[in-house]
N, C-alpha and C. Protein backbone atom coordinates (compact mmCIF):
# COMPACT_ATOMS: atom_id res chain seq x y z
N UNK A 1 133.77 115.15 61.65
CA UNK A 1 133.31 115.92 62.78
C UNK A 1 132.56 117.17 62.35
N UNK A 2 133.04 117.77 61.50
CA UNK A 2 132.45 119.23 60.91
C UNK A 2 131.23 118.87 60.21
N UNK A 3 130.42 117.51 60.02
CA UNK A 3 129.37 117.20 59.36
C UNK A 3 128.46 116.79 60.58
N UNK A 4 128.78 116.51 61.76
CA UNK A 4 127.89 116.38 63.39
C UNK A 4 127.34 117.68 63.30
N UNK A 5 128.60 118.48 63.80
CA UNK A 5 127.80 120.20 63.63
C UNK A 5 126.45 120.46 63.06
N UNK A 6 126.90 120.30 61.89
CA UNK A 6 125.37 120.18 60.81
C UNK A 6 124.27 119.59 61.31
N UNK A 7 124.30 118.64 61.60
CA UNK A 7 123.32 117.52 62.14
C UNK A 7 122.31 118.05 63.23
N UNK A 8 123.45 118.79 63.93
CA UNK A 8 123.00 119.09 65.35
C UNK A 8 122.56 120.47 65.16
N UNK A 9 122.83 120.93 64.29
CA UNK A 9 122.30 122.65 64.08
C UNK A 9 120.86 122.31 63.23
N UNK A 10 121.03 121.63 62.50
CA UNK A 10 119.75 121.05 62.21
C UNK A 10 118.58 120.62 62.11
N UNK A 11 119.08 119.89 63.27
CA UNK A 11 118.07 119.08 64.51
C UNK A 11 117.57 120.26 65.73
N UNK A 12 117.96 121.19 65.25
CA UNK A 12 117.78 122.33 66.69
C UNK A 12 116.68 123.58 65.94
N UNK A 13 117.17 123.40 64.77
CA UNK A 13 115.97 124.35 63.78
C UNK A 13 114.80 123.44 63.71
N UNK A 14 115.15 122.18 63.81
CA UNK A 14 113.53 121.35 63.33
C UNK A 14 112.65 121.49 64.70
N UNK A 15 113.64 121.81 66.08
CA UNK A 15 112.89 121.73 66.93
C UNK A 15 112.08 123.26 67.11
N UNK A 16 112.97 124.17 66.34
CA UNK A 16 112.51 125.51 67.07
C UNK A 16 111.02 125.77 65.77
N UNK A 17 111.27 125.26 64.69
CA UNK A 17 110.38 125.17 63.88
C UNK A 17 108.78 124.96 64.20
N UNK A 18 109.00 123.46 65.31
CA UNK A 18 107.96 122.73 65.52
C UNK A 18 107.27 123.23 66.50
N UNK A 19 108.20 124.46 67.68
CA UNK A 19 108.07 124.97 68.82
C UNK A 19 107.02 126.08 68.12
N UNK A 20 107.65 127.14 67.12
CA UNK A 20 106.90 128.07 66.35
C UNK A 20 105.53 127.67 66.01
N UNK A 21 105.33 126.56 65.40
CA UNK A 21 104.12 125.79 64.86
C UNK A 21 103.07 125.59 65.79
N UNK A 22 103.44 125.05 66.94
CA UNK A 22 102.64 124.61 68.31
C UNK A 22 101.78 126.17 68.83
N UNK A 23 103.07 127.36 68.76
CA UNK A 23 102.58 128.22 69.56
C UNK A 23 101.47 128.93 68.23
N UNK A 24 102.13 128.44 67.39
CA UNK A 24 100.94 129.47 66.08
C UNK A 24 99.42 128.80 66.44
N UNK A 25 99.59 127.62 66.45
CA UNK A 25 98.68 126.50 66.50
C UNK A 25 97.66 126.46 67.50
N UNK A 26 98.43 126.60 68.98
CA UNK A 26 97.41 127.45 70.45
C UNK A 26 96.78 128.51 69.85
N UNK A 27 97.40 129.39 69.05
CA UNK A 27 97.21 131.00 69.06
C UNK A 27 95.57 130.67 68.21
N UNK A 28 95.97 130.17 66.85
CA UNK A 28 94.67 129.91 66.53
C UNK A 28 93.74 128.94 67.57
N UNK A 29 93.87 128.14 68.05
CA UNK A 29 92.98 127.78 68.83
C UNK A 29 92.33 128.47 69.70
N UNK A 30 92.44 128.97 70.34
CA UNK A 30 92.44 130.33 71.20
C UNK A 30 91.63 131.56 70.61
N UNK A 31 91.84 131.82 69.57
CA UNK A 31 90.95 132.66 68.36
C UNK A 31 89.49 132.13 68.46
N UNK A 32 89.91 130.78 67.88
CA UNK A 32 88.40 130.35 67.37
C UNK A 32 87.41 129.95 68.28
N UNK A 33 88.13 129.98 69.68
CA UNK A 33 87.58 129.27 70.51
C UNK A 33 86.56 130.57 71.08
N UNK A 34 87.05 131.93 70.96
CA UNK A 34 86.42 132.82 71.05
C UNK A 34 85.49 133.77 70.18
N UNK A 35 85.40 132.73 69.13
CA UNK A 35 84.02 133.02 67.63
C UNK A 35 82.79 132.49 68.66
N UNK A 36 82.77 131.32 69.75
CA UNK A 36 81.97 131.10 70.48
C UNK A 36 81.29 132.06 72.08
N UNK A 37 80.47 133.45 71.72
CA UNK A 37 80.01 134.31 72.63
C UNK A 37 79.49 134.02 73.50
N UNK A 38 79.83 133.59 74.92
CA UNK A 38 78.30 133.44 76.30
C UNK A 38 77.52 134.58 76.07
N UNK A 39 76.14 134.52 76.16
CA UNK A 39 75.78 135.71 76.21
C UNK A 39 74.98 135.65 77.46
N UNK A 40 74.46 136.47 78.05
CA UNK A 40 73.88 136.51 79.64
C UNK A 40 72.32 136.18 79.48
N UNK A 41 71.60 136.38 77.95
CA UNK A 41 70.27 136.61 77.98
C UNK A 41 70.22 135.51 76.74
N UNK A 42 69.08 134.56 76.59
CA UNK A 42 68.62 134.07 76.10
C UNK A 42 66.99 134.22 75.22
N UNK A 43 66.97 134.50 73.98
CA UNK A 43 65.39 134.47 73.61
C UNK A 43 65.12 133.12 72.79
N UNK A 44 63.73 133.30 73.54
CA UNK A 44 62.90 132.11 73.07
C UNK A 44 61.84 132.00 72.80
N UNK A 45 61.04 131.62 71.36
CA UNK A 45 59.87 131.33 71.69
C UNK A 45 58.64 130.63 71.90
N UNK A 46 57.65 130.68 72.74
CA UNK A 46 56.62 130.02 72.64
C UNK A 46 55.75 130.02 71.88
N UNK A 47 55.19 129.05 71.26
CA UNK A 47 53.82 128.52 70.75
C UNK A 47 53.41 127.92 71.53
N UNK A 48 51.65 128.86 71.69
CA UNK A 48 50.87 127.56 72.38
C UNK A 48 49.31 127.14 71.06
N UNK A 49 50.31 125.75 71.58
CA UNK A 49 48.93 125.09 70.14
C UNK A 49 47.90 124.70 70.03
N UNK A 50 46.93 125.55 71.53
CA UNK A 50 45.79 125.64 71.29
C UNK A 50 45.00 126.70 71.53
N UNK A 51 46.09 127.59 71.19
CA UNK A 51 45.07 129.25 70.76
C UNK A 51 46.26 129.41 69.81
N UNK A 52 47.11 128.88 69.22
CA UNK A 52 47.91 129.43 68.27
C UNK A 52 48.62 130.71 68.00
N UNK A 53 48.85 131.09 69.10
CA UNK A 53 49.53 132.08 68.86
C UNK A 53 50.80 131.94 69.57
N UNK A 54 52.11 132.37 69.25
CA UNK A 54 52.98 132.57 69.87
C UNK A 54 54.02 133.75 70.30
N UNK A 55 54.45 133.57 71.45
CA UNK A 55 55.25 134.68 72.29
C UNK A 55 56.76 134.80 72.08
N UNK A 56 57.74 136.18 72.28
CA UNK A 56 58.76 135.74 72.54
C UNK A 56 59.03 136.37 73.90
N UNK A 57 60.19 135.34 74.20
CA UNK A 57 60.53 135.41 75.67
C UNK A 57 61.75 135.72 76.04
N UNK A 58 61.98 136.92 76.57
CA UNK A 58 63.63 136.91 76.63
C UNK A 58 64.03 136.26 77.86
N UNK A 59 65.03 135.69 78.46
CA UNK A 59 65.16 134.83 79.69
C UNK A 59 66.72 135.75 80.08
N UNK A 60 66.83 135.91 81.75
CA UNK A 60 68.11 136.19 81.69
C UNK A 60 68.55 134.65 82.42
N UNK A 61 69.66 134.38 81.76
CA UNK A 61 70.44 132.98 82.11
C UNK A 61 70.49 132.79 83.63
N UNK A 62 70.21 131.60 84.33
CA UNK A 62 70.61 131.36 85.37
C UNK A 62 68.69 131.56 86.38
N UNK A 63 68.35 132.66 85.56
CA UNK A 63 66.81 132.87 86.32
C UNK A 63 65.76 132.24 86.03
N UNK A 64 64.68 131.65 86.66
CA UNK A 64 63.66 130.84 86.33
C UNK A 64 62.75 131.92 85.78
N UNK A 65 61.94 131.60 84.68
CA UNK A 65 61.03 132.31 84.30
C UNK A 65 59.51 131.44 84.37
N UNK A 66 58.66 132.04 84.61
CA UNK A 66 57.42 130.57 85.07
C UNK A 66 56.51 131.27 83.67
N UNK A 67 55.90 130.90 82.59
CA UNK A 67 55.37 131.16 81.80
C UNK A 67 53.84 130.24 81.78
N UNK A 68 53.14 130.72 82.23
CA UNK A 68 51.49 129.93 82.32
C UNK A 68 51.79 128.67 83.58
N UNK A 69 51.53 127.17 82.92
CA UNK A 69 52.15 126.16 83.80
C UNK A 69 53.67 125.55 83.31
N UNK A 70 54.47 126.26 82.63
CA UNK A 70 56.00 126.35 82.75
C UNK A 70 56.42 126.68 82.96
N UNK A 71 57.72 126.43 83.62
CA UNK A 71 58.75 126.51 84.07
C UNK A 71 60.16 126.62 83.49
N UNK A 72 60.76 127.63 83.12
CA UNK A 72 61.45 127.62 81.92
C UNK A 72 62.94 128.20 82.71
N UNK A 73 64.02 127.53 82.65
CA UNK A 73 65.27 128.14 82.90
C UNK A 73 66.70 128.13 82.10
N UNK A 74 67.09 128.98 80.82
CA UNK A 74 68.30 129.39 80.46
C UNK A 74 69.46 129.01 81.37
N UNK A 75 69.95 128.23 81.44
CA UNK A 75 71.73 128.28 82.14
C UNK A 75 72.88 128.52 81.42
N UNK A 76 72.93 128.46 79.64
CA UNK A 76 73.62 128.95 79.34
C UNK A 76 73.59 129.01 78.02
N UNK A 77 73.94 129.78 77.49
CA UNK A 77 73.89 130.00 75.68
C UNK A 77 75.10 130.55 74.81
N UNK A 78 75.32 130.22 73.96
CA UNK A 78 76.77 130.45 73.52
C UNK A 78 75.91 131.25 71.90
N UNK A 79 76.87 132.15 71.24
CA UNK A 79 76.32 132.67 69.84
C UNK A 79 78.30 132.37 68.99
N UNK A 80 77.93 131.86 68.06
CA UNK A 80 78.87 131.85 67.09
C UNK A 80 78.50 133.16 66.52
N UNK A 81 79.89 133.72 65.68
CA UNK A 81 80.44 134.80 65.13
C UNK A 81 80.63 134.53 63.34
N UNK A 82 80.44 133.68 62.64
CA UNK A 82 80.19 132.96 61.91
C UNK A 82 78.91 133.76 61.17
N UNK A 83 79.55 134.73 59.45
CA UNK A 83 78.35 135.36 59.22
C UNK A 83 77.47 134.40 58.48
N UNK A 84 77.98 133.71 57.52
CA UNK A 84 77.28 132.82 56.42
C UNK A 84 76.65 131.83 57.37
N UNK A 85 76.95 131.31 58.58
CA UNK A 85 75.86 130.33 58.96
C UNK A 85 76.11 130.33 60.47
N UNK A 86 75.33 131.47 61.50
CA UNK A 86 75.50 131.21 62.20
C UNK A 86 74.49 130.34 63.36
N UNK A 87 75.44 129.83 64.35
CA UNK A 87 74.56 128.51 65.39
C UNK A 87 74.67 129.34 66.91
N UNK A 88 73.17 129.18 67.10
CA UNK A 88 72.70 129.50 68.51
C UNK A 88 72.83 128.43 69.16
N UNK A 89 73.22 128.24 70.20
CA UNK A 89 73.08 126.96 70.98
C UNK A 89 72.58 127.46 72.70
N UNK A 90 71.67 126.92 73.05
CA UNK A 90 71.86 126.78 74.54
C UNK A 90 71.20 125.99 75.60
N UNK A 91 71.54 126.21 77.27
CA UNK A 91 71.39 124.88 77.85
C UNK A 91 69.77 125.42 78.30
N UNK A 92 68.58 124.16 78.51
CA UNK A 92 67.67 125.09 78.71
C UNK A 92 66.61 124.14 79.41
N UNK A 93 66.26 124.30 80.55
CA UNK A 93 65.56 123.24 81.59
C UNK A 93 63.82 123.78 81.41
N UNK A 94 63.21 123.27 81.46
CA UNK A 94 61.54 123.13 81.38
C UNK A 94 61.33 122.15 82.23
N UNK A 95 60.80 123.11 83.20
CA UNK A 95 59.37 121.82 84.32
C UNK A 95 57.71 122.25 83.77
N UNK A 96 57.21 121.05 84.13
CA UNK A 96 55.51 120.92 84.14
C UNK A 96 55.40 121.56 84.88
N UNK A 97 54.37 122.61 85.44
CA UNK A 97 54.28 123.04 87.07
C UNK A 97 53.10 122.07 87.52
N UNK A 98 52.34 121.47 86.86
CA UNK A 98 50.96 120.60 86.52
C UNK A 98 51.16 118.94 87.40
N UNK A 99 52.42 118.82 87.07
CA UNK A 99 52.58 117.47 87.06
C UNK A 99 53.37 117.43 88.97
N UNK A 100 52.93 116.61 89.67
CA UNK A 100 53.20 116.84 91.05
C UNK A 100 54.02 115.62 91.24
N UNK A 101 54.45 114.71 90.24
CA UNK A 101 55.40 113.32 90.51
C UNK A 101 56.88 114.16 90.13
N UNK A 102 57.33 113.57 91.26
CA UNK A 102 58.89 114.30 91.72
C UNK A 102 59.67 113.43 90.84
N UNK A 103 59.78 112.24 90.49
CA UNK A 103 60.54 111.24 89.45
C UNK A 103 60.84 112.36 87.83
N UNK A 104 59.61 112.26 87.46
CA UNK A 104 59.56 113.41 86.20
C UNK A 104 59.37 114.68 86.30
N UNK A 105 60.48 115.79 86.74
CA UNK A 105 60.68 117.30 87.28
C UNK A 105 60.80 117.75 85.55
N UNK A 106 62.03 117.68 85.01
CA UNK A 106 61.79 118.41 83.63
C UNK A 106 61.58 117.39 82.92
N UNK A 107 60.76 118.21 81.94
CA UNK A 107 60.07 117.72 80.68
C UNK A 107 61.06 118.11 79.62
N UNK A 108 61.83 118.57 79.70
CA UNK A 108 62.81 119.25 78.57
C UNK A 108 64.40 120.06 79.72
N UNK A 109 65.78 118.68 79.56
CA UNK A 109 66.63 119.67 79.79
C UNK A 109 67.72 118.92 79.07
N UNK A 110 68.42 119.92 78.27
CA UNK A 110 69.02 120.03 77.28
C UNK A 110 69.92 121.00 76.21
N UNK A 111 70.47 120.74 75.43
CA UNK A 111 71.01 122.01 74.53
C UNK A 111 69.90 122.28 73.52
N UNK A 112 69.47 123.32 73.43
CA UNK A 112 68.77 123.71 72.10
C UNK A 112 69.50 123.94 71.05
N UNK A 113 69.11 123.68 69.78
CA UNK A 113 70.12 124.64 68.70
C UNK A 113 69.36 125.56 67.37
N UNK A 114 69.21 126.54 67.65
CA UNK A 114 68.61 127.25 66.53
C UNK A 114 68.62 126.98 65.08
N UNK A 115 69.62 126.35 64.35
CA UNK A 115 69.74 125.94 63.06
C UNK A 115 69.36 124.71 62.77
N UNK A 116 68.46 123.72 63.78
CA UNK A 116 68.10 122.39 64.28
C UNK A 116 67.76 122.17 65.12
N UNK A 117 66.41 122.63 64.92
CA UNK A 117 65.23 122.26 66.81
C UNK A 117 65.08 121.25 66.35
N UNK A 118 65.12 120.30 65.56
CA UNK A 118 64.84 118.88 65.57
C UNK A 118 65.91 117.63 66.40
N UNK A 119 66.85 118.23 66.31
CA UNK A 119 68.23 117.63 67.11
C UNK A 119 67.65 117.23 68.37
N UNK A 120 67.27 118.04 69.28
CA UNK A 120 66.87 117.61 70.70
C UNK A 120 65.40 118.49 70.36
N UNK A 121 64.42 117.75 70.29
CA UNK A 121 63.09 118.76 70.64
C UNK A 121 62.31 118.71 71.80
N UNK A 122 61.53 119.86 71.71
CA UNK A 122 60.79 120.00 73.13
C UNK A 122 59.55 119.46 72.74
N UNK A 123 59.04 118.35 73.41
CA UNK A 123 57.74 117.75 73.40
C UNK A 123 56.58 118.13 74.06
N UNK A 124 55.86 118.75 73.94
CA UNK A 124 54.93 119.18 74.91
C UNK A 124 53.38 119.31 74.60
N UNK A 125 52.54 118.76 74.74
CA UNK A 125 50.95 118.66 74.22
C UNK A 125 50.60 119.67 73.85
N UNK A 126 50.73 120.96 74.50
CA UNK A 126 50.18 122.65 74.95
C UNK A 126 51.26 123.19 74.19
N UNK A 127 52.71 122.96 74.40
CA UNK A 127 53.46 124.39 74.14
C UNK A 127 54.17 123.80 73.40
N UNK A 128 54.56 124.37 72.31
CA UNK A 128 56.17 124.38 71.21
C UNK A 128 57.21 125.44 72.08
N UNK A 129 58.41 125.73 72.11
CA UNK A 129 59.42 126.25 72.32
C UNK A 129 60.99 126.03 71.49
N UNK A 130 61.15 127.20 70.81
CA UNK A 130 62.06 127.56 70.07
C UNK A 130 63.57 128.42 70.26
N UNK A 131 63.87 128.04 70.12
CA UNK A 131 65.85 129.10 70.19
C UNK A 131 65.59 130.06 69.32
N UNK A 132 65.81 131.15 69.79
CA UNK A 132 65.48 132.96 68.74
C UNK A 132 66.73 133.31 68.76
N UNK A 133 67.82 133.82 69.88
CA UNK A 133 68.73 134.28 69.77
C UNK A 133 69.52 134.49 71.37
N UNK A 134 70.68 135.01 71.50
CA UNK A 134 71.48 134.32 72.90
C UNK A 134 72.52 135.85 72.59
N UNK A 135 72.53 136.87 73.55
CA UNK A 135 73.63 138.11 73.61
C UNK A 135 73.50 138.14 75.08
């Protein structure tokens, strides 16, 4: 009987152990989950590739910005905290204003990512558009 005891005192540390572990475990999750910044403003920039020169554009999230015949709208951008390599990411809609067929509205909506505009790129005859930075 005096060897149950054991068993059961045992079995009650492995649980409070595992309880400790879980909550350490949220705690970091919870941390890292906040290395990821919304920021309210989005920059971006344009190239246009047939006067070659390009602009930058700061966007505030959520507002349409109309740039020549685009249509450019930020909805959301996140900045990692991450010094050695950090990733811009954000959500980012482009209409033609040119093009009057309601079927094809954006030409570009998607996540951008600054460390890889090749991932999702923006296709456009006239304009390049780039991820600069997201606070």
């Amino acid at each position: 009987m005096h060897s149950k005891k054991n068993i059961k005192a045992g079995n009650k540390r492995i649980y409070l152990l595992v309880t400790v572990f879980l909550f350490n475990f949220l705690i970091i999750l919870k941390a890292s989950s906040e290395n990821n910044l919304e920021g309210k403003n989005t920059d971006i920039k344009i190239l246009d590739k047939i006067s070659s020169k390009n602009e930058l554009i700061k966007l505030i999230n959520s507002e349409e910005y109309i740039y020549k015949d685009l249509s450019i709208k930020s909805i959301k951008c996140t900045d990692s905290e991450f010094d050695d390599n950090p990733e811009i990411k954000a959500y980012i809609q482009v209409k033609d204003l040119t093009k009057k067929d309601r079927n094809n509205v954006f030409i570009f909506n998607g996540w951008m990512f600054s460390s890889s505009p090749s991932i999702a790129p923006f296709d456009h005859p006239v304009y390049d558009i780039w991820l600069v930075n997201c606070y």
